[in-house]
Structure formats: C-alpha cells, structure tokens
Protein backbone atom coordinates (compact mmCIF):
# COMPACT_ATOMS: atom_id res chain seq x y z
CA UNK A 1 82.85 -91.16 -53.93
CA UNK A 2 82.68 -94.13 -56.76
CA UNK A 3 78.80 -93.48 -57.08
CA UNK A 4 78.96 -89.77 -56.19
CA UNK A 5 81.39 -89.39 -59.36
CA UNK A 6 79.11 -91.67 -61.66
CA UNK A 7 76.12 -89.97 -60.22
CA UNK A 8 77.65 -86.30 -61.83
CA UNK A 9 78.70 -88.33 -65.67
CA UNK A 10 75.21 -89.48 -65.72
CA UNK A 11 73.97 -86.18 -64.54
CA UNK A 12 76.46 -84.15 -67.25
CA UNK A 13 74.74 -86.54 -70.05
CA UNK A 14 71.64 -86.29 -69.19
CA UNK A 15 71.62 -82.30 -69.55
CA UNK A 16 73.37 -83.00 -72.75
CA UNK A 17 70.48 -84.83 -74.68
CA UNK A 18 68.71 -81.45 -74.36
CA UNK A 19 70.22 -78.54 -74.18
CA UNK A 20 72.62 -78.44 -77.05
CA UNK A 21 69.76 -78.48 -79.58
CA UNK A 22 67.67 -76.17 -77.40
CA UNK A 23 70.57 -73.85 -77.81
CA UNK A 24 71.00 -74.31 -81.47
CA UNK A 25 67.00 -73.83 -81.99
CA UNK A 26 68.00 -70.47 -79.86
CA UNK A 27 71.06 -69.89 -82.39
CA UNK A 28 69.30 -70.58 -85.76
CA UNK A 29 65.52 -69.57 -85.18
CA UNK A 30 64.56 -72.67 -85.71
CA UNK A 31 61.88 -75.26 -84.10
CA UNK A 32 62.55 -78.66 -86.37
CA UNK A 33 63.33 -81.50 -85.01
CA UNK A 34 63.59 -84.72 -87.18
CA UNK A 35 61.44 -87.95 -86.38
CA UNK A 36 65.07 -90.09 -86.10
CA UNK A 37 66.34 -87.19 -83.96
CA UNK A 38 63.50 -86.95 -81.23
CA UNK A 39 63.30 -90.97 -81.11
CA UNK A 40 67.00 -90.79 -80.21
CA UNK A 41 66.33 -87.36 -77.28
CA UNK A 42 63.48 -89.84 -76.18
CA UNK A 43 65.93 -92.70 -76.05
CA UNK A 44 68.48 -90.57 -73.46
CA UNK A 45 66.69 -89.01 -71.82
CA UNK A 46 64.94 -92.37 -70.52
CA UNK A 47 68.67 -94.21 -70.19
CA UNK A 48 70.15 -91.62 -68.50
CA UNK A 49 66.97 -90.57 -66.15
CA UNK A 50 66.62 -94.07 -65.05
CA UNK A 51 70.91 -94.63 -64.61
CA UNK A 52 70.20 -91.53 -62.33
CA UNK A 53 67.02 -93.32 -60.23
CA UNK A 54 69.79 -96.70 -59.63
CA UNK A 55 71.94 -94.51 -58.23
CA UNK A 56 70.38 -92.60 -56.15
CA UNK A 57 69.46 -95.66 -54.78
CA UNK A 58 72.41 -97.10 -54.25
CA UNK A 59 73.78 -93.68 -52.33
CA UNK A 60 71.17 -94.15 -50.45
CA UNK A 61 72.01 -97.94 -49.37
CA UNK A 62 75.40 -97.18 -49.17
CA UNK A 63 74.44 -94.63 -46.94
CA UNK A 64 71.96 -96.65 -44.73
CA UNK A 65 75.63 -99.39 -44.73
CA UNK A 66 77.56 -96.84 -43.49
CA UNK A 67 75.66 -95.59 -40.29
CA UNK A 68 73.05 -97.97 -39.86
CA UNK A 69 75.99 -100.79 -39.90
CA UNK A 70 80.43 -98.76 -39.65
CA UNK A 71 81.84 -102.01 -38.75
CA UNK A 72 80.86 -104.34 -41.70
CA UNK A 73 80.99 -101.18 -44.24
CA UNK A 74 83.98 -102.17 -46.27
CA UNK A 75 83.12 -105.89 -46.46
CA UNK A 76 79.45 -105.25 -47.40
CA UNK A 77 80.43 -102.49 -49.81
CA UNK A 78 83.30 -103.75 -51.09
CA UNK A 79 84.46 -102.80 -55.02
CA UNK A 80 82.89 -106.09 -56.55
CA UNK A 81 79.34 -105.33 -55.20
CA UNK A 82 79.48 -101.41 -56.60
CA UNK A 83 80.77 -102.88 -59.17
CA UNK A 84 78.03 -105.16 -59.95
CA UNK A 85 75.45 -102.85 -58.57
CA UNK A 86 76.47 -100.09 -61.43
CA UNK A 87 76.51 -102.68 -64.26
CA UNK A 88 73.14 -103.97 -63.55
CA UNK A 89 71.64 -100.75 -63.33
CA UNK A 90 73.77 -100.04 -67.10
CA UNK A 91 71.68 -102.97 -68.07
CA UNK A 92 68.06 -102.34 -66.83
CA UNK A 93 68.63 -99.28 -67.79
CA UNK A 94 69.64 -99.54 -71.67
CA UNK A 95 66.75 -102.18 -71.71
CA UNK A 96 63.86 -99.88 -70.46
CA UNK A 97 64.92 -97.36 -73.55
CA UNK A 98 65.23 -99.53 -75.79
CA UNK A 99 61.64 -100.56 -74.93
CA UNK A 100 60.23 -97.58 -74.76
CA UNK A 101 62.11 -96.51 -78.39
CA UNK A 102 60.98 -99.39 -79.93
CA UNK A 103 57.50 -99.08 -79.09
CA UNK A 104 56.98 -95.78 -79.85
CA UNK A 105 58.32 -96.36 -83.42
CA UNK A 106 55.81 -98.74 -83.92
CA UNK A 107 53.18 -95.85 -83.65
CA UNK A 108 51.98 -93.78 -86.30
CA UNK A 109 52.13 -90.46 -86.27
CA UNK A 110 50.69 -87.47 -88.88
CA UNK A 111 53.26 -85.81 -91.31
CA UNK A 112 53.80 -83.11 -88.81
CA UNK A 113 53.34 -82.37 -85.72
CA UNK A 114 53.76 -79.32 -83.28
CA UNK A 115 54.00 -79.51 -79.67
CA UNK A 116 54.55 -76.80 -77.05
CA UNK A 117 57.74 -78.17 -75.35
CA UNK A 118 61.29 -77.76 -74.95
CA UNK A 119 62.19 -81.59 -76.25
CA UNK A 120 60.59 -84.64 -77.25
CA UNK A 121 58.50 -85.89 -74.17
CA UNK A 122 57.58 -89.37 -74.49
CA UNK A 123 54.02 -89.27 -72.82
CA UNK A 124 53.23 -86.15 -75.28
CA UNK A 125 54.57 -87.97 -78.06
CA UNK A 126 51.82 -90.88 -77.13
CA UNK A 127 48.96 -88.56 -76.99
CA UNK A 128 49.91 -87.33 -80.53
CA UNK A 129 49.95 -90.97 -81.58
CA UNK A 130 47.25 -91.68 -84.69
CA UNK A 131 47.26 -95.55 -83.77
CA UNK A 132 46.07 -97.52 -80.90
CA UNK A 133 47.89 -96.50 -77.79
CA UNK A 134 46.55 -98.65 -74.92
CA UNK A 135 49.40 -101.34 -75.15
CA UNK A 136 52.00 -98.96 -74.70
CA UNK A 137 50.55 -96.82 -71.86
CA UNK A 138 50.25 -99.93 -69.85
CA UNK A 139 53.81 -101.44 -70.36
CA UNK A 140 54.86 -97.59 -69.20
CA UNK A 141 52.63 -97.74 -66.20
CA UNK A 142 53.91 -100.84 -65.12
CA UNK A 143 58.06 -99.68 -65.90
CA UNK A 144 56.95 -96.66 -63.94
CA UNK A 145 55.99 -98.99 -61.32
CA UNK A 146 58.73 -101.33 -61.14
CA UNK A 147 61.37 -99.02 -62.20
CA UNK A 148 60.18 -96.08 -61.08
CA UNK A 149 58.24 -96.51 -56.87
CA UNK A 150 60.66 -99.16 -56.52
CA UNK A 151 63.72 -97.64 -56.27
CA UNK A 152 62.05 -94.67 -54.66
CA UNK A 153 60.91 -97.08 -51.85
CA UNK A 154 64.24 -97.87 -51.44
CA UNK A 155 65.79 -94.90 -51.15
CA UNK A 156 62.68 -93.74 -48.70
CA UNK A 157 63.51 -96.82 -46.41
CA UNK A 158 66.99 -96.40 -46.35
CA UNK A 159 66.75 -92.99 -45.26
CA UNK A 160 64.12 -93.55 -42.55
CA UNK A 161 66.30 -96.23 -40.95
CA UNK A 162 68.99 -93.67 -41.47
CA UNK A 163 67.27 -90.97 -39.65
CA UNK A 164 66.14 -93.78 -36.92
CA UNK A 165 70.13 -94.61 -36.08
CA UNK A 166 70.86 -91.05 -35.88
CA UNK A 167 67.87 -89.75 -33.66
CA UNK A 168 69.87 -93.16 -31.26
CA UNK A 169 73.25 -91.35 -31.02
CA UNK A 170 73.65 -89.53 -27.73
CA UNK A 171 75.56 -86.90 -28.72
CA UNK A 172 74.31 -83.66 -30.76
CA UNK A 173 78.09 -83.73 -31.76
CA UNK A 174 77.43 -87.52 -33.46
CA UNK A 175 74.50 -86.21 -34.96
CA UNK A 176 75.43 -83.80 -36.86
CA UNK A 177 78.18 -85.73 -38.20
CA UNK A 178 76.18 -88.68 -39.25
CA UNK A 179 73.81 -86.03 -40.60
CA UNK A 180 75.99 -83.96 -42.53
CA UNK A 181 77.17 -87.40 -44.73
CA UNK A 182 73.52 -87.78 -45.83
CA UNK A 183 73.29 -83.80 -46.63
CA UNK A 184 74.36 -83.32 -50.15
CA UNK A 185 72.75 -86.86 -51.32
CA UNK A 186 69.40 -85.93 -49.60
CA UNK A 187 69.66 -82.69 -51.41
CA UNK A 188 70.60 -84.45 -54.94
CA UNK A 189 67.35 -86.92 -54.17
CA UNK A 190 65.27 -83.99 -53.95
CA UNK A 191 65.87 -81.95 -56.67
CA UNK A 192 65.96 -85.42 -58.89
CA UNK A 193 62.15 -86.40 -57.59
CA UNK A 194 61.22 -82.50 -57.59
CA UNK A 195 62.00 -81.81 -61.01
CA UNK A 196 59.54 -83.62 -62.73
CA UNK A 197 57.03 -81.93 -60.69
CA UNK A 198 58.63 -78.54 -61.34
CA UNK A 199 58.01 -79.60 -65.14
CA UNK A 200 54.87 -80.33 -65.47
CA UNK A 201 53.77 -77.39 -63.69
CA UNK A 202 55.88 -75.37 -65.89
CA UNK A 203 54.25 -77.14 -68.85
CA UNK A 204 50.68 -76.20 -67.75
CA UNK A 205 51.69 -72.44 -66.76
CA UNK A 206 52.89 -72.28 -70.24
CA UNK A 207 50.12 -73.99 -72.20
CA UNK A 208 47.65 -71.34 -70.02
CA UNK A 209 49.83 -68.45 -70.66
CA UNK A 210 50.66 -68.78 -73.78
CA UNK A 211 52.72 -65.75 -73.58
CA UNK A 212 56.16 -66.20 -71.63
CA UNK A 213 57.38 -69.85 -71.64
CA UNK A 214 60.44 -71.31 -70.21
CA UNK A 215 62.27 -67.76 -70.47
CA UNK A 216 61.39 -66.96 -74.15
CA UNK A 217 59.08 -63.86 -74.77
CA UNK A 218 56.79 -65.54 -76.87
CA UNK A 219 55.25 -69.28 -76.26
CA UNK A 220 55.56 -70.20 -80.21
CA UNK A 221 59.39 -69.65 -79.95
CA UNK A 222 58.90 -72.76 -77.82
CA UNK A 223 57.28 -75.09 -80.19
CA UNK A 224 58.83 -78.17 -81.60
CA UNK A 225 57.95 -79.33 -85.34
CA UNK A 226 58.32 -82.90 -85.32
CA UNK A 227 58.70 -83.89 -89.12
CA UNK A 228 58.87 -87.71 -90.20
C-alpha cells in the first residue's frame, strides 16, 4: 500500500493544477490566464504526470516481485529500496519540469494569445511559439522517449511475466487470486495511458464542432487568453 497511497497524493495534485482555475473561469466568466500562471499549470502538470508514470511502474514491479518471485518479496522490496525508488522518481521528475519550464520561457510568444483548451498544454503552447522551435521539440521527443516508452516498457514486461506465472498455477482458485492483486493497478494503468488519448480526441471533436466542448454550450466559453 506505500505506492498505492503515493500513487492517490500524486493523483489528488495532479487534478489540482487544473481544475480549481477551470472552476473559477466557470465562477467569474472569465478566460485569462497570466503568462507566469500557465508556465507554472505547465510546470505541474509535467511533475506530477511523470511522478504518476514512476509509479505506475514501480506497482507494476512490485507486482511482477510478488508473484513472479513470494519467497524473496520482503527482502527484494524491502522499505530502503521503495524508499529510494520514490525519491529518484521525485528527482527525475522535478528535473524534466524544470526543463521543459525553462525552455519554454525562452520562447517568444505574441502579446496575446487564444487557444481552444481547458489549460495550458505544453505542445500547443510550442506551436503558438513566434521563435525557432526545433530545439525544443527534439529535447521533448527524446524525454518522451526516455521518460515516457521506458517506463511503459516496464510496466508492459512486468505484466506479461505476470500474466505468464499465473496462466502456470494449477488451480483456477490460485488464479484468480494472483489475478485479483493485479486488478485495480491494471485498471489505474489504463485509464493513466488512456487518457491522453481520450484528450486529444476530445480536443479535435471540439476544434471540428465548435459548438459543445468539454460540457460547456458554447466552444468560446472554452478558450484560454494567455496574456504576457
């Protein structure tokens, strides 16, 4: 339960970069956001997404520990690895915001801009850039990469070896049991890795529409003014 719980802080912060100021835009009618404020969303949102990806991860090894190997469980996962394993993902973490904060307040941006979102986005924030971009969209290619397929490789590997020592146990009893301890993890990986995709479809619908968007009744309700 040590990463379960820090699984549900990170997931607790990471709704609440957005949706108190999409519920005082509600509240006050208004779609202003300052420069300083969507740097700092942008900033979250990419510490806490990415705390999310370690530890899904590490469920997921500490998962593959406990069925793939019961006897050496508590000496392999003992409280000085998850320990360690939370503070380094703290660390690479808070390092890949900071680097994508810093870069993207290096770019230059018009006076104002308007964009058809719910928050500050970083890859739409890029495409509204006025200077050279090409830097920063590789550095982001390659975090997505590193920081991004790798963990998700992990977690995929973890569970296939997971699902390989539980297809071995005789018993349908055994099964289930070994199954049902992987249930509300696989569930949490799935909604993590299917909400992205859920958002960008959701981002198209409403850029076509233009007319309902994310549960408002009209699409310019939706619109952020980004003012430097």
């Amino acid at each position: 339960y040590f990463f379960l719980s820090n699984l549900s802080l990170v997931d607790i912060c990471f709704t609440s970069t957005t949706v108190p100021k999409m519920l005082v835009n509600i509240q006050t009618q208004s779609r202003v956001i300052t420069y300083e404020g969507c740097i700092t969303q942008m900033y979250f949102l990419t510490l806490f997404g990415g705390w999310d990806n370690f530890f899904l991860t590490m469920m997921a090894y500490d998962r593959y520990v406990a069925i793939c190997h019961p006897l050496h469980y508590t000496i392999i996962m003992n409280p000085r690895l998850c320990g360690l394993l939370v503070l380094v993902s703290w660390i690479m973490s808070v390092l890949n915001s900071l680097l994508h904060s810093l870069m993207i307040s290096r770019l230059s941006f018009p006076a104002e801009l308007e964009t058809p979102h719910c928050f500050c986005e970083t890859k739409q924030r890029i495409k509204l850039a006025c200077s050279d971009t090409f830097l920063i969209n590789m550095v982001m290619y390659l975090v997505t990469v590193l920081l991004g397929a790798g963990p998700l490789a992990g977690i995929l590997y973890s569970y296939s070896k997971i699902v390989s020592s539980i297809c071995g146990i005789p018993s349908a009893q055994g099964k289930y049991k070994a199954f049902s301890t992987c249930a509300s993890q696989l569930s949490a990986v799935s909604l993590f890795y299917g909400s992205p995709r859920s958002t960008i479809k959701l981002t198209l619908k409403c850029s076509s529409l233009g007319d309902i968007c994310c549960g408002h009744t009209h699409a310019e309700s939706l619109n952020l003014h980004l003012k430097k």
